[in-house]
C-alpha atoms as a PDB file:
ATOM      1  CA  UNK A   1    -152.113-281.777  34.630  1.00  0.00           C
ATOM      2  CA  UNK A   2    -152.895-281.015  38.077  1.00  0.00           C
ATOM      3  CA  UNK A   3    -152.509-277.499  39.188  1.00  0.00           C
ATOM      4  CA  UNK A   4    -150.869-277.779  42.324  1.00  0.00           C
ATOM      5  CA  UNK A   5    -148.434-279.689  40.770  1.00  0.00           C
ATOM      6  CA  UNK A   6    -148.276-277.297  38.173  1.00  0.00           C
ATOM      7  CA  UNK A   7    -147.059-274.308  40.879  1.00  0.00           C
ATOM      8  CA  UNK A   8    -144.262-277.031  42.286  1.00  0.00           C
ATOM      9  CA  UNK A   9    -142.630-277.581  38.636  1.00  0.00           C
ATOM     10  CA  UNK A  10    -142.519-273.316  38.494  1.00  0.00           C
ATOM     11  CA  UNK A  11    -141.246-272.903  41.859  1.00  0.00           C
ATOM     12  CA  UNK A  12    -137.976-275.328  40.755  1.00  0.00           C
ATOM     13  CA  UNK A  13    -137.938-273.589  37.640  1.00  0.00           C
ATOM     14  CA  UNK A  14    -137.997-269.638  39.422  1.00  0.00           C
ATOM     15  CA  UNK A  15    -135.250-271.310  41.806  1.00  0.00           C
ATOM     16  CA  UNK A  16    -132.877-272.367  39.213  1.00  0.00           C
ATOM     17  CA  UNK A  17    -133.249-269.156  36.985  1.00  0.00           C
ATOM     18  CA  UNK A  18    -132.802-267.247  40.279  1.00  0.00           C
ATOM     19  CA  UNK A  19    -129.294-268.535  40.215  1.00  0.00           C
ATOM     20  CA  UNK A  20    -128.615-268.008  37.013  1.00  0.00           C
ATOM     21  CA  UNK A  21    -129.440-264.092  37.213  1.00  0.00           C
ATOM     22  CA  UNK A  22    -127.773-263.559  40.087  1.00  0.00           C
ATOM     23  CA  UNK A  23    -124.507-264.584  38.730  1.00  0.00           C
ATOM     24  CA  UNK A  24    -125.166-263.020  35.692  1.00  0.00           C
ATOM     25  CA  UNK A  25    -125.795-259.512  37.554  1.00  0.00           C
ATOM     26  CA  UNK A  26    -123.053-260.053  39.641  1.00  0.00           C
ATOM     27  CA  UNK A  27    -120.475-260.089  36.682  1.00  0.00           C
ATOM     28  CA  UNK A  28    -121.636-257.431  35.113  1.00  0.00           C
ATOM     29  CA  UNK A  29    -122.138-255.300  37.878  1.00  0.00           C
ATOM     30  CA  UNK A  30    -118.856-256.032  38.849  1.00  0.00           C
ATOM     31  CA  UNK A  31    -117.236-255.118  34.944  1.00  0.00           C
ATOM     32  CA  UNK A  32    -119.493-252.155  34.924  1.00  0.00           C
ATOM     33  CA  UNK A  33    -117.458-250.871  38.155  1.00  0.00           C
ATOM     34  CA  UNK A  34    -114.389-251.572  37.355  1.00  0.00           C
ATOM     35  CA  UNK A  35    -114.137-250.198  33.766  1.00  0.00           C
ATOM     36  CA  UNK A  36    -116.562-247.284  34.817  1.00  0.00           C
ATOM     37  CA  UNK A  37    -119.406-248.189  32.377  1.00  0.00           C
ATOM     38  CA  UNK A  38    -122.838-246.894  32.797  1.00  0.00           C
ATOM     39  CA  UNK A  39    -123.933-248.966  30.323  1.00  0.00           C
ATOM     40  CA  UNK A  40    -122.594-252.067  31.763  1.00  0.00           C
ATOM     41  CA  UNK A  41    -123.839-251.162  35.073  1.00  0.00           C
ATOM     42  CA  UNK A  42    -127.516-250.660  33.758  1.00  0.00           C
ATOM     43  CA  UNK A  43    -127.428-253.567  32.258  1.00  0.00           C
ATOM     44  CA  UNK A  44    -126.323-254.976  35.708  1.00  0.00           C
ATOM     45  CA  UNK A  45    -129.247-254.022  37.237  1.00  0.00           C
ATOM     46  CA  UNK A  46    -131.421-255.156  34.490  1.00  0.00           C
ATOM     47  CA  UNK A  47    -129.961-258.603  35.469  1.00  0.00           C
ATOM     48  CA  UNK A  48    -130.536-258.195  39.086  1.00  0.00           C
ATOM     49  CA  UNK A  49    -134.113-257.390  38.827  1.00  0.00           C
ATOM     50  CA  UNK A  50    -134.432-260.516  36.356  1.00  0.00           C
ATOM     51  CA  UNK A  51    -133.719-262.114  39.843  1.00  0.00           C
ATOM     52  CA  UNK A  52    -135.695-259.699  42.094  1.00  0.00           C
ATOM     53  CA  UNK A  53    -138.519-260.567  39.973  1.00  0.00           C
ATOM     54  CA  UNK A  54    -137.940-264.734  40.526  1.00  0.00           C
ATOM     55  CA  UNK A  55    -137.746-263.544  44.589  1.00  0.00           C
ATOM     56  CA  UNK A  56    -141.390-262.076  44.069  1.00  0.00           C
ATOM     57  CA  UNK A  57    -142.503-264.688  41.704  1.00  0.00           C
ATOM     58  CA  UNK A  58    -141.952-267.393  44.490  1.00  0.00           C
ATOM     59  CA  UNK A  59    -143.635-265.438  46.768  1.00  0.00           C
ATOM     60  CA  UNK A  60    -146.824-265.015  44.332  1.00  0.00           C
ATOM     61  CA  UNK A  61    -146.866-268.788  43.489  1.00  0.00           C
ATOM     62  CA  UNK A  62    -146.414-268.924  47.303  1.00  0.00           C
ATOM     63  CA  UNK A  63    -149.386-267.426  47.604  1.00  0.00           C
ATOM     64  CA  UNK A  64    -151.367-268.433  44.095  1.00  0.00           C
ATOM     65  CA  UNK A  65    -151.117-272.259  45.309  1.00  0.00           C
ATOM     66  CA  UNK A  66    -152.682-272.374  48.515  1.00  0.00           C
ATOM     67  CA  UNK A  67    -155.848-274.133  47.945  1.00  0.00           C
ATOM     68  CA  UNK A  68    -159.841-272.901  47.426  1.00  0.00           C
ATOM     69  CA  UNK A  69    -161.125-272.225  50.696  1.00  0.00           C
ATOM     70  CA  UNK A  70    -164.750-270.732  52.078  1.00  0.00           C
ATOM     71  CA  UNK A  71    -163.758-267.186  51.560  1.00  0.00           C
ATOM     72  CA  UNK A  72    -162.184-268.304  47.939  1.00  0.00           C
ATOM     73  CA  UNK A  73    -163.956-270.495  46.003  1.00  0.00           C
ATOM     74  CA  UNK A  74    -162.283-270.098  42.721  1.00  0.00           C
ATOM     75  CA  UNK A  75    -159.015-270.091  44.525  1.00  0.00           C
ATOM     76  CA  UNK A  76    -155.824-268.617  44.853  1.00  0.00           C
ATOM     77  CA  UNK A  77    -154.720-268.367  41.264  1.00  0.00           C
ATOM     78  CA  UNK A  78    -154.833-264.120  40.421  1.00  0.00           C
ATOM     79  CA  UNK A  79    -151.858-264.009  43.234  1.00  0.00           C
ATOM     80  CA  UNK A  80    -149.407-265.140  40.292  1.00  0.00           C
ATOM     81  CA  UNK A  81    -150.753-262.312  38.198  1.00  0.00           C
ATOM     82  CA  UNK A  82    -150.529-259.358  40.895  1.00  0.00           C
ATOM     83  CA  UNK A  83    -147.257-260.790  41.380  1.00  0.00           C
ATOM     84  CA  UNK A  84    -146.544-259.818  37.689  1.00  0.00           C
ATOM     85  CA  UNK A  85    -147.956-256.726  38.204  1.00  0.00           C
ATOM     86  CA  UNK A  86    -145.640-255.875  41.238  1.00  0.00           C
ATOM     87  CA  UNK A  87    -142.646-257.295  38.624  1.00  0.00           C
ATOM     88  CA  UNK A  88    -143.774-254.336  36.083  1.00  0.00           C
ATOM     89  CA  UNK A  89    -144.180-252.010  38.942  1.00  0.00           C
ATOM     90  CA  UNK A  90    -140.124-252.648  39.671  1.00  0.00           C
ATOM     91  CA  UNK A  91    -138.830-252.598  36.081  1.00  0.00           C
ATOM     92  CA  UNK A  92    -140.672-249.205  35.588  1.00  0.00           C
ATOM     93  CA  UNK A  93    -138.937-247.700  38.506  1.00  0.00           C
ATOM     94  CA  UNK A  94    -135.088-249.016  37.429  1.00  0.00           C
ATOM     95  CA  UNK A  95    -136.144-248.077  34.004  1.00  0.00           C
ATOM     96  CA  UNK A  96    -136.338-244.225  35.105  1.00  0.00           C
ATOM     97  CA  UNK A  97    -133.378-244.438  37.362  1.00  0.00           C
ATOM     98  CA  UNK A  98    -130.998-245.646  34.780  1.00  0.00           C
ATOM     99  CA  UNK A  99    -132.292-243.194  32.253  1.00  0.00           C
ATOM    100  CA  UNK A 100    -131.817-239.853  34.770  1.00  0.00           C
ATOM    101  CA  UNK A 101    -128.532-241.662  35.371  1.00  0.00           C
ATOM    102  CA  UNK A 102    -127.457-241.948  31.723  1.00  0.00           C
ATOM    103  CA  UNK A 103    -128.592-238.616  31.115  1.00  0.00           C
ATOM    104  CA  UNK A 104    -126.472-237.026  33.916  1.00  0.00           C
ATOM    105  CA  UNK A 105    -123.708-238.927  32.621  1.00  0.00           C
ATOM    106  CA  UNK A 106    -124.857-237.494  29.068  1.00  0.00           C
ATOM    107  CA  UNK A 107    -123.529-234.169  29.693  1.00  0.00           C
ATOM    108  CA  UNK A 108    -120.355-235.407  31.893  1.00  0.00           C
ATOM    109  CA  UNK A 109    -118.931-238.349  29.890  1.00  0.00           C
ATOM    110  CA  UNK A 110    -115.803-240.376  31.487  1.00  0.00           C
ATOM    111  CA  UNK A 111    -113.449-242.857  29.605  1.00  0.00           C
ATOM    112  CA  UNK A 112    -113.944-246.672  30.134  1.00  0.00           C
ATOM    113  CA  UNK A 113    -111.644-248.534  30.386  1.00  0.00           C
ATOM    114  CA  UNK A 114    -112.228-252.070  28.428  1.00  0.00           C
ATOM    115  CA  UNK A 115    -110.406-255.123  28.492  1.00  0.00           C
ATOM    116  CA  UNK A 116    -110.485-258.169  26.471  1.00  0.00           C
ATOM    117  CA  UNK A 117    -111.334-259.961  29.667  1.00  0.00           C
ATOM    118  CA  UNK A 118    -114.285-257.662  30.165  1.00  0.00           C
ATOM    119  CA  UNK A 119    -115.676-258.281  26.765  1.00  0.00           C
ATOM    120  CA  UNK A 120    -115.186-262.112  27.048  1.00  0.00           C
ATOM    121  CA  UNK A 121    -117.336-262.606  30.988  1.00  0.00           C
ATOM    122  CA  UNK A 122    -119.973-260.302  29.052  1.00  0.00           C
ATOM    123  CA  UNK A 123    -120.491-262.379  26.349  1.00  0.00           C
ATOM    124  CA  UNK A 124    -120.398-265.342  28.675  1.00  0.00           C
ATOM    125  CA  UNK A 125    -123.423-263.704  30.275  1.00  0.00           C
ATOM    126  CA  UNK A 126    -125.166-263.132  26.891  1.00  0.00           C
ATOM    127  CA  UNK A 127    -124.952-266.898  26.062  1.00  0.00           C
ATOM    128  CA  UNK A 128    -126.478-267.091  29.958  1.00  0.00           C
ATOM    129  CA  UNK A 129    -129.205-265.092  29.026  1.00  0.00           C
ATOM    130  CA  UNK A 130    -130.155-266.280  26.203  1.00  0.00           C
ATOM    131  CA  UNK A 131    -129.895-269.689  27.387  1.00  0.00           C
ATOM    132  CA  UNK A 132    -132.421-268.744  30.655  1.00  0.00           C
ATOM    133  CA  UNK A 133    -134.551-266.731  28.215  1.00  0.00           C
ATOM    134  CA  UNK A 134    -135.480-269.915  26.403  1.00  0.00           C
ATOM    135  CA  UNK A 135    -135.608-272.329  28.732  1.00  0.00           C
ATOM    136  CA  UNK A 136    -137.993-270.158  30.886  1.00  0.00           C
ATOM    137  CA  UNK A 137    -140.730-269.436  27.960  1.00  0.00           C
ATOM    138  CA  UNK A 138    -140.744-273.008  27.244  1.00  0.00           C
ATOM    139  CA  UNK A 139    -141.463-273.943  30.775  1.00  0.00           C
ATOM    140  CA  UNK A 140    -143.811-271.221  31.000  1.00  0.00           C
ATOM    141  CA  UNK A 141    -146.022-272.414  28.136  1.00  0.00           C
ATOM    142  CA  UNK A 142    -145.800-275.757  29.162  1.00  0.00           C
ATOM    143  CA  UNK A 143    -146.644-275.631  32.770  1.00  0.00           C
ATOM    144  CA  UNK A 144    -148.982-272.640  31.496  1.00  0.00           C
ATOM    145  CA  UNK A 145    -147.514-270.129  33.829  1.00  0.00           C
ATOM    146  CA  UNK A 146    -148.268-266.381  33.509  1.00  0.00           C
ATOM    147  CA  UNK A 147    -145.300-265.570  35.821  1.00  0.00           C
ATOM    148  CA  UNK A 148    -142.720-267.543  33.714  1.00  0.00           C
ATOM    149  CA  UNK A 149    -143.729-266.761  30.279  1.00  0.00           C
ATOM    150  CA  UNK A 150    -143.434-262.509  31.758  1.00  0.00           C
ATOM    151  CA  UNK A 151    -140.216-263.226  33.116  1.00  0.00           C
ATOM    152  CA  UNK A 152    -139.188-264.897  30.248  1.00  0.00           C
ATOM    153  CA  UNK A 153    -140.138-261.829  27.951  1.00  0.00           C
ATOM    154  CA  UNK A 154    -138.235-259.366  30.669  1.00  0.00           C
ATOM    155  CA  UNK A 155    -135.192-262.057  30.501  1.00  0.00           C
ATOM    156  CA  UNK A 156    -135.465-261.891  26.533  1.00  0.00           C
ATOM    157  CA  UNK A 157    -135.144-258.044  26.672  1.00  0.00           C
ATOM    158  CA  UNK A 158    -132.127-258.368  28.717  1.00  0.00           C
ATOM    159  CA  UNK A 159    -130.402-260.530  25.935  1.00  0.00           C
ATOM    160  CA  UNK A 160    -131.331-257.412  23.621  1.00  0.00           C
ATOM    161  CA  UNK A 161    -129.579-254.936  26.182  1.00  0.00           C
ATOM    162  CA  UNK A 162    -126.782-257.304  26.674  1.00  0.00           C
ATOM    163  CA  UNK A 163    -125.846-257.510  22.732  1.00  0.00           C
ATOM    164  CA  UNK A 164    -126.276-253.758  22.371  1.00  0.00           C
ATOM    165  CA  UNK A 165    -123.668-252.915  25.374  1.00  0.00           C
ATOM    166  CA  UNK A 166    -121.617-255.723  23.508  1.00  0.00           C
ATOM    167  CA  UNK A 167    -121.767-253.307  20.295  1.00  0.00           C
ATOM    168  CA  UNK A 168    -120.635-249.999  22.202  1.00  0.00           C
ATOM    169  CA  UNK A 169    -118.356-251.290  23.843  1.00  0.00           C
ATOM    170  CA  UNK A 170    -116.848-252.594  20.447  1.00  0.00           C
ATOM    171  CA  UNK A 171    -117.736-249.019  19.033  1.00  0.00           C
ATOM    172  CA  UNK A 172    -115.544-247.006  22.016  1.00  0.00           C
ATOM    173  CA  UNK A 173    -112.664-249.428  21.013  1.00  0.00           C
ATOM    174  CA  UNK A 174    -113.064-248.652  17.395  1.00  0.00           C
ATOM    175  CA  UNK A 175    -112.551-244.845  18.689  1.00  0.00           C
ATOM    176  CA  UNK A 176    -116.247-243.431  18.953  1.00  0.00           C
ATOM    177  CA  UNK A 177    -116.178-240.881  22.144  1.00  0.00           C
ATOM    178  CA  UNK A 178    -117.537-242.095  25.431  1.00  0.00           C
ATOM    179  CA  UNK A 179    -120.736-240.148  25.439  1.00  0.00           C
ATOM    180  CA  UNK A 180    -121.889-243.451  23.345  1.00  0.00           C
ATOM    181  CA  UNK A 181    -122.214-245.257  26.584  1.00  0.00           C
ATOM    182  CA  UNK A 182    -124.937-242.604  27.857  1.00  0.00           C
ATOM    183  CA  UNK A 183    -126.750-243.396  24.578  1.00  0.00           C
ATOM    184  CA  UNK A 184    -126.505-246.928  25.217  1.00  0.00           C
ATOM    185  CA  UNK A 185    -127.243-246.236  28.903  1.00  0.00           C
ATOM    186  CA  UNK A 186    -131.104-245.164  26.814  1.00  0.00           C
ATOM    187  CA  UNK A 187    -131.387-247.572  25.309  1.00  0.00           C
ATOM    188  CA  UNK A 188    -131.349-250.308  27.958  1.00  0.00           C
ATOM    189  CA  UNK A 189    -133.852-247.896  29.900  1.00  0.00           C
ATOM    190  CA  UNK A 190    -136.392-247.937  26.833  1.00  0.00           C
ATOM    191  CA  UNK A 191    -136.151-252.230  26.836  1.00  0.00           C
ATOM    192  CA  UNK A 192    -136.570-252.241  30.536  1.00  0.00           C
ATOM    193  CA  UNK A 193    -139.235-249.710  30.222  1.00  0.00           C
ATOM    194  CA  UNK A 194    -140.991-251.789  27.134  1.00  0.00           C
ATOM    195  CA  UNK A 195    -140.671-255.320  29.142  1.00  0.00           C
ATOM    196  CA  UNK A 196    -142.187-253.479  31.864  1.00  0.00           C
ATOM    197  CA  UNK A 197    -145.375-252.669  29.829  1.00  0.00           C
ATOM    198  CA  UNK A 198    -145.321-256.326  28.193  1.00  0.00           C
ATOM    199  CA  UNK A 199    -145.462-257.826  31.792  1.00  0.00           C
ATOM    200  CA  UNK A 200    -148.056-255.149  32.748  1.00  0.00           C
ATOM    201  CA  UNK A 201    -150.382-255.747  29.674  1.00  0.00           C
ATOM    202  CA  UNK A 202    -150.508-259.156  29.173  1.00  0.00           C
ATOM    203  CA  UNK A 203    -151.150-259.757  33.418  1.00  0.00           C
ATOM    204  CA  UNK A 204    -153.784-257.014  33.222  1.00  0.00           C
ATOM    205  CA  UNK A 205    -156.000-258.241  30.898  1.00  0.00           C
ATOM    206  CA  UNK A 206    -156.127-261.435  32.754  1.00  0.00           C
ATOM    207  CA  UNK A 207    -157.282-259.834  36.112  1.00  0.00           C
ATOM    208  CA  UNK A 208    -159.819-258.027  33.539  1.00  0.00           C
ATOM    209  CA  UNK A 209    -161.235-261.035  32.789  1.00  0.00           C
ATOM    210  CA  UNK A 210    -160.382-260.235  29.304  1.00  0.00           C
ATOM    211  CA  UNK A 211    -161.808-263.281  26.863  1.00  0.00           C
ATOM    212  CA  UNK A 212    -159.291-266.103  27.076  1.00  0.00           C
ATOM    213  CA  UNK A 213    -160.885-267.959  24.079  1.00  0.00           C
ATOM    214  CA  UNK A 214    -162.065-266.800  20.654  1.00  0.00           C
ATOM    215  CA  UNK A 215    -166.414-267.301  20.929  1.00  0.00           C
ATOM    216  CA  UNK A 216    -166.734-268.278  17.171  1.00  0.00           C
ATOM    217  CA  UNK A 217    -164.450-271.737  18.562  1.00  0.00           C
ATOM    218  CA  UNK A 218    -166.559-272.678  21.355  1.00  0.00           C
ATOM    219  CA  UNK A 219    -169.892-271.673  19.673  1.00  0.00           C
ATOM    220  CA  UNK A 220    -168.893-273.724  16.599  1.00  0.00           C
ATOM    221  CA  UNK A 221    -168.101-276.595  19.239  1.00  0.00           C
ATOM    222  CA  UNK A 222    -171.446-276.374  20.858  1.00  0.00           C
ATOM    223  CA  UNK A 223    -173.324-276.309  17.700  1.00  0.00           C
ATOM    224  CA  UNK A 224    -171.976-279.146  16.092  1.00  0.00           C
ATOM    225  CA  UNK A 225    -173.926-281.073  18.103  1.00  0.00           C
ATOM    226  CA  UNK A 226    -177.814-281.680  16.271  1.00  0.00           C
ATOM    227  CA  UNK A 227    -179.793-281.332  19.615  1.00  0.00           C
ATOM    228  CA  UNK A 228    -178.572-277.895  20.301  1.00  0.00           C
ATOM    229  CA  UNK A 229    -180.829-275.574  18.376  1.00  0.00           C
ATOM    230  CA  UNK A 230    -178.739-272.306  19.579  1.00  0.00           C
ATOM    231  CA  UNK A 231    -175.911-270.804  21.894  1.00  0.00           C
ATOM    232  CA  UNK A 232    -175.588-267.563  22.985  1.00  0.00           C
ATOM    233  CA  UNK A 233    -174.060-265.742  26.097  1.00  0.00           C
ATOM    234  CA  UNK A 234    -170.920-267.286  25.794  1.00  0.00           C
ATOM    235  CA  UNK A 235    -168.117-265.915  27.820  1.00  0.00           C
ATOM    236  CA  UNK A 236    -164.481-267.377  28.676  1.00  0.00           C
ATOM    237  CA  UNK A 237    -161.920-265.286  31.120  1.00  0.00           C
ATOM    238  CA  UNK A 238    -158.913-266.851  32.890  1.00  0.00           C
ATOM    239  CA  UNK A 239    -155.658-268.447  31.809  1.00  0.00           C
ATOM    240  CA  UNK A 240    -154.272-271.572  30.626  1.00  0.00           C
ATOM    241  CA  UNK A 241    -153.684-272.584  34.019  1.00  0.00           C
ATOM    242  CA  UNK A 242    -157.259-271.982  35.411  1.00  0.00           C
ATOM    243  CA  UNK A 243    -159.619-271.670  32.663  1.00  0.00           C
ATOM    244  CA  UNK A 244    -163.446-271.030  33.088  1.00  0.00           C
ATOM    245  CA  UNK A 245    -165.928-270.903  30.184  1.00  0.00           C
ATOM    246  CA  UNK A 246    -170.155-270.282  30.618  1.00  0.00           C
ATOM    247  CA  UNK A 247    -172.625-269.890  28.268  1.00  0.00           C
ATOM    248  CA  UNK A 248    -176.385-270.452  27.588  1.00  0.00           C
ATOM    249  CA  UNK A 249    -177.641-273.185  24.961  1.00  0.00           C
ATOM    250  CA  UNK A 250    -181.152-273.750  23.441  1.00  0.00           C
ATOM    251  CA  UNK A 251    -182.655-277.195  22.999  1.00  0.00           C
ATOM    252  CA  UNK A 252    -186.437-278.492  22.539  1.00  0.00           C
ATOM    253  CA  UNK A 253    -188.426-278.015  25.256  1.00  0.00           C
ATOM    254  CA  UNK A 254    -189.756-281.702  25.384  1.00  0.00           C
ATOM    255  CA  UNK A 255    -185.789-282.791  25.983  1.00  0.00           C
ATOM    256  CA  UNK A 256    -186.303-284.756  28.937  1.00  0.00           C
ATOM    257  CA  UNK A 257    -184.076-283.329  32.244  1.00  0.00           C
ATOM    258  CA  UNK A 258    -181.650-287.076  31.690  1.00  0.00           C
ATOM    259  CA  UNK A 259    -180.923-286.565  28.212  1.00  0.00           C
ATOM    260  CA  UNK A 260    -180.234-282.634  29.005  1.00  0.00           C
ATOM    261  CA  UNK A 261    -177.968-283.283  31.642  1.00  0.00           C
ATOM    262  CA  UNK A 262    -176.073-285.806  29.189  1.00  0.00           C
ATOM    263  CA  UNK A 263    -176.375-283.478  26.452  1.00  0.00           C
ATOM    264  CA  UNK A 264    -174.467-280.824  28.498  1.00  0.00           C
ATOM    265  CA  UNK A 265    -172.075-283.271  29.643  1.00  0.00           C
ATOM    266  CA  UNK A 266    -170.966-284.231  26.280  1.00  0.00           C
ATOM    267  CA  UNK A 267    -170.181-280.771  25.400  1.00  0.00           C
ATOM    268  CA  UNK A 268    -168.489-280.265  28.168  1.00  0.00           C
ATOM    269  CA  UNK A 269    -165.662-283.197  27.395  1.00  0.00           C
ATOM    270  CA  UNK A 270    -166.025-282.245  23.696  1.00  0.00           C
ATOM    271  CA  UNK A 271    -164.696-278.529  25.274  1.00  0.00           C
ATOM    272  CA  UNK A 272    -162.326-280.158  27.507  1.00  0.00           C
ATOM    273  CA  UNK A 273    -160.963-282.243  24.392  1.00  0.00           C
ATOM    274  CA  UNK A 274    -160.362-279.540  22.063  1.00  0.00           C
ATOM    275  CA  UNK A 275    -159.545-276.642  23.867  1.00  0.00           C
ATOM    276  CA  UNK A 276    -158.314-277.277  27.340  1.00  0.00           C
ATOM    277  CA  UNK A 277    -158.458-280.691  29.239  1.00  0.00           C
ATOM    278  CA  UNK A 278    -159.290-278.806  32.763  1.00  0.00           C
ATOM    279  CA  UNK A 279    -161.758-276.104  31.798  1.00  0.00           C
ATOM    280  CA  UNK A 280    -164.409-275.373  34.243  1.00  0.00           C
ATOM    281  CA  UNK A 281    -167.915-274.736  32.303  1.00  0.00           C
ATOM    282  CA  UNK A 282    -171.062-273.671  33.130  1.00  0.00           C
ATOM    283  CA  UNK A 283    -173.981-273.774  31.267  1.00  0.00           C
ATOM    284  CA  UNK A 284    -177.561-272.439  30.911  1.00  0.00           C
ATOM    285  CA  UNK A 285    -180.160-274.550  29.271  1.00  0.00           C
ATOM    286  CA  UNK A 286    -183.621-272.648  27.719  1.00  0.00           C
ATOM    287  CA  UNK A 287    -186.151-273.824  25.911  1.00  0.00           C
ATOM    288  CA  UNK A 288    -185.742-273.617  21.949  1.00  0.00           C
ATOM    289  CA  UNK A 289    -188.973-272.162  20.329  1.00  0.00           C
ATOM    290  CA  UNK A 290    -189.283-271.854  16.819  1.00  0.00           C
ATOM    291  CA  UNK A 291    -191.829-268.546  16.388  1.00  0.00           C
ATOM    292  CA  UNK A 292    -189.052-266.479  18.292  1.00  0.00           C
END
C-alpha cells in the first residue's frame, strides 16, 4: 500500500475520532460540574486530551507526509513519531494536575450530587470509548500507523478510567463517604500517567532506531538460498509504515557481477514477500573464502 495514501486514510480516521472525543469530554465535563465530581471532571479531561492529541496527530501526519526532498532523503516519516512524543509530553502534564487536584480535594472532600441521568450519559460515553478505542487500533495496525495504534492505547486507558468513575460513583450511592472520589481522582492520574509512558516508549524506540525485525528471521531468509555461503551485519530499524533492512552476504568469489545482482534481487522480493511488501534493503556483497 502506498504510503501517502496510507497518511490520507489516518487523517479521516484522526478526524472522525476527533469528534467522537470531543463530545465525549464535553459530557462529562459538563456532569463532572454539575454534580461537583473530581473524578468525573478528571476523567473529562482525560477525554479532551484524547482529542488534543488527534489536533496534534493531524498536524504530525501533516508534516510526516510531505514527500522526500534534497535535504530529506528518507523522508518525512519520524514527524508522526515526535508527534507521539509531544502526545506523551501532554498526558504527563494533566496526569500531575489532576493528581495535586485530587489530593487537595483529599483533605477537603464535598458531597456529589448524582443522578440517574448522570450515570446513564456516562455510560453512554463508556460504550463511546470503547467503541473509538477499537476501531482506532484496528485502523492503526492496518494502515500501520504509530500515531493511531498510541492513541488508541491512551483511548483504551480512558475506557479503564471511565468504568472505574462508573464504580465510585455507584460506591457514594451505596453510602461510602465522598473522599472516595479523591481516590478515584488517583487513580485516573496513574492511567493517564501509564498511557503517557506507553505512548512515550513504544515512539522512542522507533526514533532509536531500535531493531524493527527479529535477525534470526531475515538471516534464516537469506540463507535459505544455496549460493549464499554467509550473512552477517544485519540490521533493521523503522516501522511498519517505512521499513528499512541492510545487511552484508557472502557468496563465491567467481559469482559473476549478473548473477550477483540477480542473486540479491531475489532476496530482496523473497524479504518483501515474507516480511513486509515495501521494505527498503540494502545489501553488501563479499567474497566467500573457505580458509577464513
Amino acid at each position: 500500500m502506498d504510503i501517502m495514501d496510507n497518511y490520507k486514510k489516518v487523517k479521516k480516521v484522526l478526524w472522525i475520532i476527533l469528534i467522537a472525543n470531543m463530545i465525549v469530554a464535553l459530557i462529562k465535563v459538563s456532569i463532572g460540574t454539575i454534580i461537583n465530581s473530581t473524578s468525573i471532571m478528571a476523567d473529562g479531561f482525560h477525554s479532551l486530551a484524547d482529542g488534543s492529541s488527534n489536533i496534534v496527530g493531524l498536524i504530525g501526519i501533516h508534516f510526516a507526509s510531505k514527500p522526500v526532498d534534497e535535504d530529506h532523503p528518507y523522508g518525512h516519516g519520524k514527524f508522526e513519531m515526535l508527534t507521539g512524543l509531544f502526545i506523551a509530553g501532554m498526558l504527563f502534564m494533566i496526569g500531575i494536575k489532576i493528581m495535586v487536584d485530587a489530593l487537595s480535594r483529599f483533605f477537603n472532600p464535598t458531597p456529589l450530587q448524582i443522578s440517574l441521568q448522570s450515570l446513564l450519559l456516562l455510560l453512554f460515553t463508556l460504550c463511546i470509548n470503547i467503541f473509538v478505542s477499537q476501531v482506532e487500533y484496528h485502523m492503526g495496525k492496518k494502515l500501520y500507523s504509530q500515531i493511531l495504534i498510541s492513541d488508541s492505547i491512551h483511548t483504551r486507558s480512558d475506557v479503564y478510567v471511565s468504568a472505574g468513575v462508573l464504580f465510585t460513583l455507584l460506591c457514594i450511592i451505596l453510602g461510602l463517604p465522598p473522599v472516595i472520589d479523591s481516590i478515584a481522582s488517583l487513580i485516573v492520574a496513574v492511567f493517564i500517567l501509564h498511557g503517557a509512558y506507553e505512548i512515550f516508549r513504544d515512539n522512542s524506540c522507533i526514533l532509536l532506531d531500535q531493531a524493527a525485525v527479529d535477525t534470526c528471521e531475515i538471516r534464516n531468509i537469506v540463507m535459505s538460498f544455496d549460493l549464499v555461503k554467509d550473512a552477517h551485519n544485519i540490521r533493521s530499524r523503522g516501522s511498519q509504515n517505512e521499513l528499512f533492512i541492510d545487511m552484508h552476504i557472502m557468496t563465491e568469489p567467481t559469482l559473476s557481477v549478473e548473477k550477483s545482482h540477480k542473486l540479491m534481487h531475489n532476496i530482496e522480493e523473497k524479504i518483501q514477500e515474507e516480511i513486509k511488501n515495501n521494505v527498503e534493503i540494502i545489501i553488501h556483497l563479499e567474497p566467500y573464502n573457505k580458509q577464513k
